[in-house]
Protein backbone atom coordinates (compact mmCIF):
# COMPACT_ATOMS: atom_id res chain seq x y z
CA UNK A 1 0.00 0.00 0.00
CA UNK A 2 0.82 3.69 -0.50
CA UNK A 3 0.05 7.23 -0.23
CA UNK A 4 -0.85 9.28 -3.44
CA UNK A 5 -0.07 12.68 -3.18
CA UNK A 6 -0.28 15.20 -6.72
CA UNK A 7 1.01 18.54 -6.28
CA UNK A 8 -0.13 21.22 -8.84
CA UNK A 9 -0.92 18.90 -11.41
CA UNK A 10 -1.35 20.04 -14.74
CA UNK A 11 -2.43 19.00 -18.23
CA UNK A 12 -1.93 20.71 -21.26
CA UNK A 13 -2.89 19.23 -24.45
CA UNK A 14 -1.24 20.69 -28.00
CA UNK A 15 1.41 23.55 -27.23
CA UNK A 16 1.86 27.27 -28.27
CA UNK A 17 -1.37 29.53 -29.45
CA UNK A 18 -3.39 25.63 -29.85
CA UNK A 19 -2.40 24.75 -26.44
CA UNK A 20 -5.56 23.22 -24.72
CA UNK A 21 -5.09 23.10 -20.75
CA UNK A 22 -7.76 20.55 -19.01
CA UNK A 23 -6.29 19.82 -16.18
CA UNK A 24 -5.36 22.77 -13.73
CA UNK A 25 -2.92 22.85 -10.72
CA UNK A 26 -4.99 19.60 -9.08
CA UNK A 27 -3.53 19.54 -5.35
CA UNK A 28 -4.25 16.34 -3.36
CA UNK A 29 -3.02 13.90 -0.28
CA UNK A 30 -4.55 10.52 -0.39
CA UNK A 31 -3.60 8.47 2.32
CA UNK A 32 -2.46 5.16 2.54
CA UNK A 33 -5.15 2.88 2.53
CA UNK A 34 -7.47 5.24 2.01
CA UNK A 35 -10.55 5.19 -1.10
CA UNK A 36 -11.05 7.83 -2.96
CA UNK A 37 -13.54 8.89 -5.39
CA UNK A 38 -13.59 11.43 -8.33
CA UNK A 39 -16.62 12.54 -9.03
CA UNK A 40 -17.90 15.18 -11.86
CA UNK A 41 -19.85 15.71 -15.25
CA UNK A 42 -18.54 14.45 -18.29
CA UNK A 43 -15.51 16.47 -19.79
CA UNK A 44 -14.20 17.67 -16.26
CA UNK A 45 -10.92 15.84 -16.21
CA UNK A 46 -11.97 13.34 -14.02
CA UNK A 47 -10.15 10.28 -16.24
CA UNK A 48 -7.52 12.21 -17.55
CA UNK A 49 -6.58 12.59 -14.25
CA UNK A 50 -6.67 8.94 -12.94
CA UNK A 51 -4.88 8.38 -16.21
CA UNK A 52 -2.00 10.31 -15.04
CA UNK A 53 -1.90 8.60 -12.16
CA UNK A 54 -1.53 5.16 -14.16
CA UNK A 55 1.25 6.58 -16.68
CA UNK A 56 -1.39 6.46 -19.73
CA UNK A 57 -1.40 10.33 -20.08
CA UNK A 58 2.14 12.11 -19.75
CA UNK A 59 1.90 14.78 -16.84
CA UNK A 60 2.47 18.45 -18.77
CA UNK A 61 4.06 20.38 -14.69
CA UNK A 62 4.05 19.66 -10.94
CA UNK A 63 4.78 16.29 -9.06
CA UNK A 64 3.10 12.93 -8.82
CA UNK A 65 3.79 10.75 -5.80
CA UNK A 66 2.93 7.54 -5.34
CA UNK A 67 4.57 6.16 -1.78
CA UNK A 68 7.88 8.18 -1.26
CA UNK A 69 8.72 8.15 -5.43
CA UNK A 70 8.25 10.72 -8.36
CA UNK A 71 6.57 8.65 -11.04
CA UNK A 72 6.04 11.55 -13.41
CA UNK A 73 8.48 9.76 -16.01
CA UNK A 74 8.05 6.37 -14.71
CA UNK A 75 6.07 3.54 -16.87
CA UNK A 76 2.56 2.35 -16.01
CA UNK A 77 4.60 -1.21 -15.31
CA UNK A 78 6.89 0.54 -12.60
CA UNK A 79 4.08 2.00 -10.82
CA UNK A 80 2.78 -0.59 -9.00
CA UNK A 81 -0.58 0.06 -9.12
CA UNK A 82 -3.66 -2.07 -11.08
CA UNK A 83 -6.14 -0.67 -13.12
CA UNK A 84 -10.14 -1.86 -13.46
CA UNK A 85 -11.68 -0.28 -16.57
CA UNK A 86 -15.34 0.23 -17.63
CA UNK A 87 -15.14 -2.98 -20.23
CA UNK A 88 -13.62 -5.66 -18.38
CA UNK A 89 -10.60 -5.91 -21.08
CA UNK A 90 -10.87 -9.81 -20.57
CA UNK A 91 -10.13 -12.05 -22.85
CA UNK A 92 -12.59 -13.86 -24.23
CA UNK A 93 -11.18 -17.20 -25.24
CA UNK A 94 -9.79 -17.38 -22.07
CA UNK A 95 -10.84 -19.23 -18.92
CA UNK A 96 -11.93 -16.98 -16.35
CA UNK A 97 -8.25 -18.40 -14.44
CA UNK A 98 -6.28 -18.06 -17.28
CA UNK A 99 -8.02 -14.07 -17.48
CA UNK A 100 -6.82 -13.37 -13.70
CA UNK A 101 -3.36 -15.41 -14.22
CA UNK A 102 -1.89 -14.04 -17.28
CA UNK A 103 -0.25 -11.07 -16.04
CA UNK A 104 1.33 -13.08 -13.50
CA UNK A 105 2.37 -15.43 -16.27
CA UNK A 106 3.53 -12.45 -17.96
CA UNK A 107 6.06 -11.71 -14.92
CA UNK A 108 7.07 -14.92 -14.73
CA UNK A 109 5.61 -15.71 -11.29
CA UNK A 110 5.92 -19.32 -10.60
CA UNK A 111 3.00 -21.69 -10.86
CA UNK A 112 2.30 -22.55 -7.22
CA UNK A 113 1.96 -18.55 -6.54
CA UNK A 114 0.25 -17.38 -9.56
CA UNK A 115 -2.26 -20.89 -8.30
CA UNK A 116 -2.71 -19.22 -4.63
CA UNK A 117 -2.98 -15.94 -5.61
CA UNK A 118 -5.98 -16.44 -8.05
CA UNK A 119 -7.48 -19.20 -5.66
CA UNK A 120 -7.22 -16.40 -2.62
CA UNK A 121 -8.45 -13.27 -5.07
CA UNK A 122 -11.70 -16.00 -6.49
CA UNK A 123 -12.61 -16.59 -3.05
CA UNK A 124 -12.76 -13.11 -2.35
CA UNK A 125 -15.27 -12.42 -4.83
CA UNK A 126 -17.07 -15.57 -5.10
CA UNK A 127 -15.75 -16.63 -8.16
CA UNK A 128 -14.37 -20.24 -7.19
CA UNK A 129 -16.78 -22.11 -9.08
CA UNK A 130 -16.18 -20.38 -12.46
CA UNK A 131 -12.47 -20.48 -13.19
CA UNK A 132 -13.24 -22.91 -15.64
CA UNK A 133 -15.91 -20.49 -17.63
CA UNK A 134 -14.84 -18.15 -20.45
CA UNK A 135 -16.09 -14.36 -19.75
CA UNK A 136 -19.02 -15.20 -22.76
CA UNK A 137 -20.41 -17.64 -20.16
CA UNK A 138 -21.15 -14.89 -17.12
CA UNK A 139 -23.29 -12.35 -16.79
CA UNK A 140 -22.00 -8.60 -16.47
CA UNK A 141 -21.44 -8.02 -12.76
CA UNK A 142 -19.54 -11.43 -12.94
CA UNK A 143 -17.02 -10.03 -15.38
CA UNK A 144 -16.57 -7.09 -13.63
CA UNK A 145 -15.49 -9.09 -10.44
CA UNK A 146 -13.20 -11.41 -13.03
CA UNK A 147 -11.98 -8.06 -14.09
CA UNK A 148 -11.29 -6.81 -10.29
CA UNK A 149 -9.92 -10.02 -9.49
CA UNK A 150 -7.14 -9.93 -12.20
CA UNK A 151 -6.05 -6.79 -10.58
CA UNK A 152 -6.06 -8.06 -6.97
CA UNK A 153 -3.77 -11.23 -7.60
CA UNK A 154 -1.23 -8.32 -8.99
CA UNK A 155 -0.87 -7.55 -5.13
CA UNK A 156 -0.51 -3.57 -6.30
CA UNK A 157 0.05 -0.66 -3.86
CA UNK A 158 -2.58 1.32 -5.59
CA UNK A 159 -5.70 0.44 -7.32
CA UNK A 160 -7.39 2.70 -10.38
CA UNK A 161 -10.92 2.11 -10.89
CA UNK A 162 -12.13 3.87 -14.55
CA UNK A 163 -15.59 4.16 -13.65
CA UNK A 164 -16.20 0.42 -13.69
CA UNK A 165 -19.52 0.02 -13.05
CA UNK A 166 -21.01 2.27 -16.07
CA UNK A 167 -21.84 -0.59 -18.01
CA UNK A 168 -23.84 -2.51 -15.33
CA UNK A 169 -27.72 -2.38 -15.07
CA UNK A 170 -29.30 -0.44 -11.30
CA UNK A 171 -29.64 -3.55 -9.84
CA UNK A 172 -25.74 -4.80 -10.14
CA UNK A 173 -24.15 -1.22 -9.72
CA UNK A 174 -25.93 -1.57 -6.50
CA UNK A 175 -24.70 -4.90 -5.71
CA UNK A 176 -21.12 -4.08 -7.25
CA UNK A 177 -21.21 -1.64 -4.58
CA UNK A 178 -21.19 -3.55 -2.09
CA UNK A 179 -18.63 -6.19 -3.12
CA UNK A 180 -16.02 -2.86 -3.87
CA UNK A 181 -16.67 -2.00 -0.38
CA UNK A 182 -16.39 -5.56 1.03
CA UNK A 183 -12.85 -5.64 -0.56
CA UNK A 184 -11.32 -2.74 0.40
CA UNK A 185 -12.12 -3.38 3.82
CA UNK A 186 -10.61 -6.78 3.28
CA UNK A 187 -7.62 -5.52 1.47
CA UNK A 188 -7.01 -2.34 2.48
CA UNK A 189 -5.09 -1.02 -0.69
CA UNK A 190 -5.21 2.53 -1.75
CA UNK A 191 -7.95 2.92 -4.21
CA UNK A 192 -8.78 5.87 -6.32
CA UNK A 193 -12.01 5.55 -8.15
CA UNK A 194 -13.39 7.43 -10.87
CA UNK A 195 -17.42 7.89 -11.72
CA UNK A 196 -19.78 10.45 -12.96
CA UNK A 197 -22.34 9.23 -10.39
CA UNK A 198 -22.71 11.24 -7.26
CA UNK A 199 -24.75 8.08 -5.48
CA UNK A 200 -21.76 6.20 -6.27
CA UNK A 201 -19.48 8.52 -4.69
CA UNK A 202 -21.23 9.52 -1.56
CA UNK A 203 -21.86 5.67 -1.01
CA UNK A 204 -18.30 4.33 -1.92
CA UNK A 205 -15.82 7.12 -0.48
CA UNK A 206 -13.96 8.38 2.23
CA UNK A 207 -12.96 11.13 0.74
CA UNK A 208 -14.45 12.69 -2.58
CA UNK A 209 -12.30 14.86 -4.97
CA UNK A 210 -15.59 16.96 -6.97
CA UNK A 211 -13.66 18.10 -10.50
CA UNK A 212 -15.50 20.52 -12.51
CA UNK A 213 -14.08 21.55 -16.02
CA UNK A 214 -10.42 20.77 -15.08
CA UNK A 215 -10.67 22.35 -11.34
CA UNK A 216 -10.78 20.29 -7.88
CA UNK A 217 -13.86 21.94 -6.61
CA UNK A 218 -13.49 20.52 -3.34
CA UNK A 219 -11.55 17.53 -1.24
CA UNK A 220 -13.73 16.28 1.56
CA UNK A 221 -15.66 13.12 3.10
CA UNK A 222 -18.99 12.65 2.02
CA UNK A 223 -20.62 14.43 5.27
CA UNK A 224 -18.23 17.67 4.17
CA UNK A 225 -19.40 17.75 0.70
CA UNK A 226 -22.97 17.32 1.23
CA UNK A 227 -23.68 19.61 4.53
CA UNK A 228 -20.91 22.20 3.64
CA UNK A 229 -20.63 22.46 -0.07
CA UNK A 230 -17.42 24.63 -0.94
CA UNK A 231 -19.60 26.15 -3.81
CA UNK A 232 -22.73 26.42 -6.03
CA UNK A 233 -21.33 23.93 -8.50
CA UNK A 234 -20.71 21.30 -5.89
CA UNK A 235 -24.03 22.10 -4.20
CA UNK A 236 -25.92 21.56 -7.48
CA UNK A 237 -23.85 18.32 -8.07
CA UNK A 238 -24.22 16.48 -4.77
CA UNK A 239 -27.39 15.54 -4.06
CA UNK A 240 -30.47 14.18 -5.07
CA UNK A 241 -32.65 16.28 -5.85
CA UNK A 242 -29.50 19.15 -5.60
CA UNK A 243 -29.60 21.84 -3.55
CA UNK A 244 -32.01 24.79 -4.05
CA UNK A 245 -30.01 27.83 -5.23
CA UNK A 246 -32.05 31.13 -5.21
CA UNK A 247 -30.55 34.79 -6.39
CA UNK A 248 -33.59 36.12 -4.71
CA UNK A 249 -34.69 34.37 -1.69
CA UNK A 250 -37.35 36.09 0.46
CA UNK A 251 -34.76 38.27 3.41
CA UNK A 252 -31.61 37.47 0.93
CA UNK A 253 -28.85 39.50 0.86
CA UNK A 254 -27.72 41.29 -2.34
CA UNK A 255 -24.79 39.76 -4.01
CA UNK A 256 -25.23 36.47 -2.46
CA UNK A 257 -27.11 33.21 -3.75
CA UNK A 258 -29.50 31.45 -0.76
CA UNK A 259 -29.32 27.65 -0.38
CA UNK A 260 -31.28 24.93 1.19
CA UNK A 261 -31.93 21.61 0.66
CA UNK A 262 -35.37 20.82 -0.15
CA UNK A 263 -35.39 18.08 3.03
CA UNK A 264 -34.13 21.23 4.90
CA UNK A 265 -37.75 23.06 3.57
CA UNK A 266 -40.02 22.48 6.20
CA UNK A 267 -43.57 22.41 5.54
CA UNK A 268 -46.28 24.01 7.41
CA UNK A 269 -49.15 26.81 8.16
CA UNK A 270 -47.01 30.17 7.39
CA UNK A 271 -43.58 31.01 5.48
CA UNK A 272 -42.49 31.23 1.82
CA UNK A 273 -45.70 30.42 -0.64
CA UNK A 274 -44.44 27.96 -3.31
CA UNK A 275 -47.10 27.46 -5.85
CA UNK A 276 -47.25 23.81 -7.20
CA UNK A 277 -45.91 22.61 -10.44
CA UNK A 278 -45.40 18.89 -10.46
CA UNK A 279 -45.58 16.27 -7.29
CA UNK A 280 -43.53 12.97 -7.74
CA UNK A 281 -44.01 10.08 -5.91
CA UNK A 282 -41.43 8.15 -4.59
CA UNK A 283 -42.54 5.48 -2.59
CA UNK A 284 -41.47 6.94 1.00
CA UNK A 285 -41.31 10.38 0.06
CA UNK A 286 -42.52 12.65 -2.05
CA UNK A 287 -40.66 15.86 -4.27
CA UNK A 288 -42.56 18.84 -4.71
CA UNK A 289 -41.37 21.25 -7.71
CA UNK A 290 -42.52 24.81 -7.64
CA UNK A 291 -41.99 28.26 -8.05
CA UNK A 292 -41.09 30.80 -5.36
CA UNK A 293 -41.54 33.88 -7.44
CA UNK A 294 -40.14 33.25 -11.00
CA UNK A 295 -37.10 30.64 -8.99
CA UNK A 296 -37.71 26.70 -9.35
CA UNK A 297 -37.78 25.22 -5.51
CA UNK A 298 -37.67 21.64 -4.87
CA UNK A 299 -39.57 20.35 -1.48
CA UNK A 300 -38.86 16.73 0.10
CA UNK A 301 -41.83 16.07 1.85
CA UNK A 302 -41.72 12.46 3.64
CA UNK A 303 -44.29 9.88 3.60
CA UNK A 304 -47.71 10.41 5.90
CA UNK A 305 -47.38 14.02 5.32
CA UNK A 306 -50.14 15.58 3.30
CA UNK A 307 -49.13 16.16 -0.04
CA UNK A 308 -50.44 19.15 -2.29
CA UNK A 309 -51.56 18.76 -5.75
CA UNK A 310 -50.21 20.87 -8.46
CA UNK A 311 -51.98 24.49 -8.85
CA UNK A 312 -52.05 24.58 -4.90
CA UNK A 313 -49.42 26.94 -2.50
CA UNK A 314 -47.25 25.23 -0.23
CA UNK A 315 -46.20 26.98 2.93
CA UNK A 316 -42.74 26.14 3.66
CA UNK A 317 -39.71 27.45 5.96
CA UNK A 318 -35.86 27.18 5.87
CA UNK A 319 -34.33 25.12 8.69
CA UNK A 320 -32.50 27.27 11.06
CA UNK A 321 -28.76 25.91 10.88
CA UNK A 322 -29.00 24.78 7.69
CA UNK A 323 -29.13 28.00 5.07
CA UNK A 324 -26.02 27.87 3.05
CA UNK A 325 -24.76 31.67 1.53
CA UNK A 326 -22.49 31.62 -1.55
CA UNK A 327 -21.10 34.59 -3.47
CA UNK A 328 -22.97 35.60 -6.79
CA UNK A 329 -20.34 36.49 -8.56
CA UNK A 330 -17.96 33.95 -7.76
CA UNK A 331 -19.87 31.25 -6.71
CA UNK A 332 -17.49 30.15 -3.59
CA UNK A 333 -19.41 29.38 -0.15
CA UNK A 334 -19.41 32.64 2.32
């Protein structure tokens, strides 16, 4: 296991007037053992940077650290680390042991290792009794473990998940979940993991690096990132519904945006009227879209509370304690 640590990380693609930065001064300490998750839209630099990381994209300034070493020139072989990727990358006229083996084979490991090592990594993930099967024979989530289980028996300091569950159906990203969790608590190994999923992230991480078009929005656990959003972007990313953002919140102050959760909305007899647009059931809970004044508000009303229909006002009032202020200009929390 190791520590990751990038200091002012940058990517520049092309050079001169066509130079094209996408990555920009990225500062971060991961600690060993520790699993992290990047987390943003599509096109923030979310791969590129993991891809760094692995040696697949050269790093254009600062220092990558993996343990006590620069890597920055180093090989993707000499990094010690193991990558998972989105499409398994298995062979398919391979057995699934002869799929988690060959890099092993590769290094020349002997037999009776490269034998324990898979046996250990199948038992892990439940895979003992389908070695024998070639990745045509299993079903999705199965491949994916084949896939995480090739990069276990590489005993790496670091694992590099490439948003590996993307291809799954809800019911085994859920499950996939789970088993990622189960095996870093069983293995321990600095992980970095990236997704475009928030539910992924806030479910999966310690600590959650939010990217937004090349930028590390904010570094924090789950709790941090969620309660104490370092700014509108990550407020309107995290979260499901996202936060409520309003430029002109009843009592607001100029220059500054008002935000509140909708489950931080409370419902009752006085407070802001929010006249009804849409009601969506969700089995234990309902959301409430409206407008306060010409601003879309969200409402999380729970279940047993009376619901209102659309075309009807809804009285609601912002928690005390939980009113977030961020600057309109620059969008950074206040």
């Amino acid at each position: 296991m190791a520590s990751i640590s990038l200091k002012n990380i940058t990517k520049t693609y092309g050079s001169g007037k066509g130079a094209v930065p996408v990555i920009h001064g990225v500062n971060a300490e991961i600690r060993d053992g520790e699993f992290v998750v990047i987390v943003g839209p599509s096109g923030c630099g979310k791969s590129t940077l993991l891809r760094m990381v692995a040696g697949l994209e050269e790093i254009t300034g600062g220092e990558l650290h993996i343990g006590p070493r620069v890597v920055n020139n180093l090989e993707p072989a000499k990094r010690d680390i193991a990558m998972v990727f989105q499409n398994y990358a298995l062979y398919p006229h391979m057995s699934v042991f002869d799929n988690m083996a060959y890099g092993l084979k590769i290094a020349k490991v002997p037999k009776e290792e490269i034998r324990a090592r898979v046996d250990k990594a199948a038992t892990i993930l439940e895979l003992s009794h389908l070695l024998e099967r070639t990745p045509r024979q299993l079903s999705g989530g199965q491949r994916q473990r084949v896939a995480m289980g090739r990069a276990i028996v590489r005993q790496p300091q670091v694992f590099l998940f490439d948003e590996p569950l993307s291809n799954l159906d809800a019911k085994l990203r859920v499950q996939t979940r789970l088993e990622i969790q189960k095996l870093h608590r069983e293995l321990g190994i600095t992980s970095l993991f990236v997704t475009h999923d928030q539910v992924e992230a806030m479910t999966l991480a310690e600590r959650i690096i939010v990217m937004n078009a090349g930028n590390m929005e904010q570094f924090g656990t789950p709790e941090e990132v969620y309660h104490t959003p370092a700014s509108t972007f990550v407020a309107s990313f995290i979260g499901s519904p996202p936060m409520n953002l309003l430029k002109n919140a009843p009592g607001g102050t100029p220059g500054q945006i008002f935000g509140i959760r909708p489950e931080h909305l409370d419902v009752g007899h006085d407070g802001w009227h929010v006249q009804v647009e849409t009601v969506e059931l969700l089995g234990a809970e309902r959301l409430v879209y409206g407008r306060l004044g010409d601003e879309l508000v969200v409402v999380r009303v729970e279940e047993g509370a009376p619901a209102p229909r659309p075309g009807e006002t809804l009285r609601v009032t912002p928690r005390a304690g939980r009113i977030h202020s961020f600057d309109a200009q620059t969008g950074k929390r206040i």
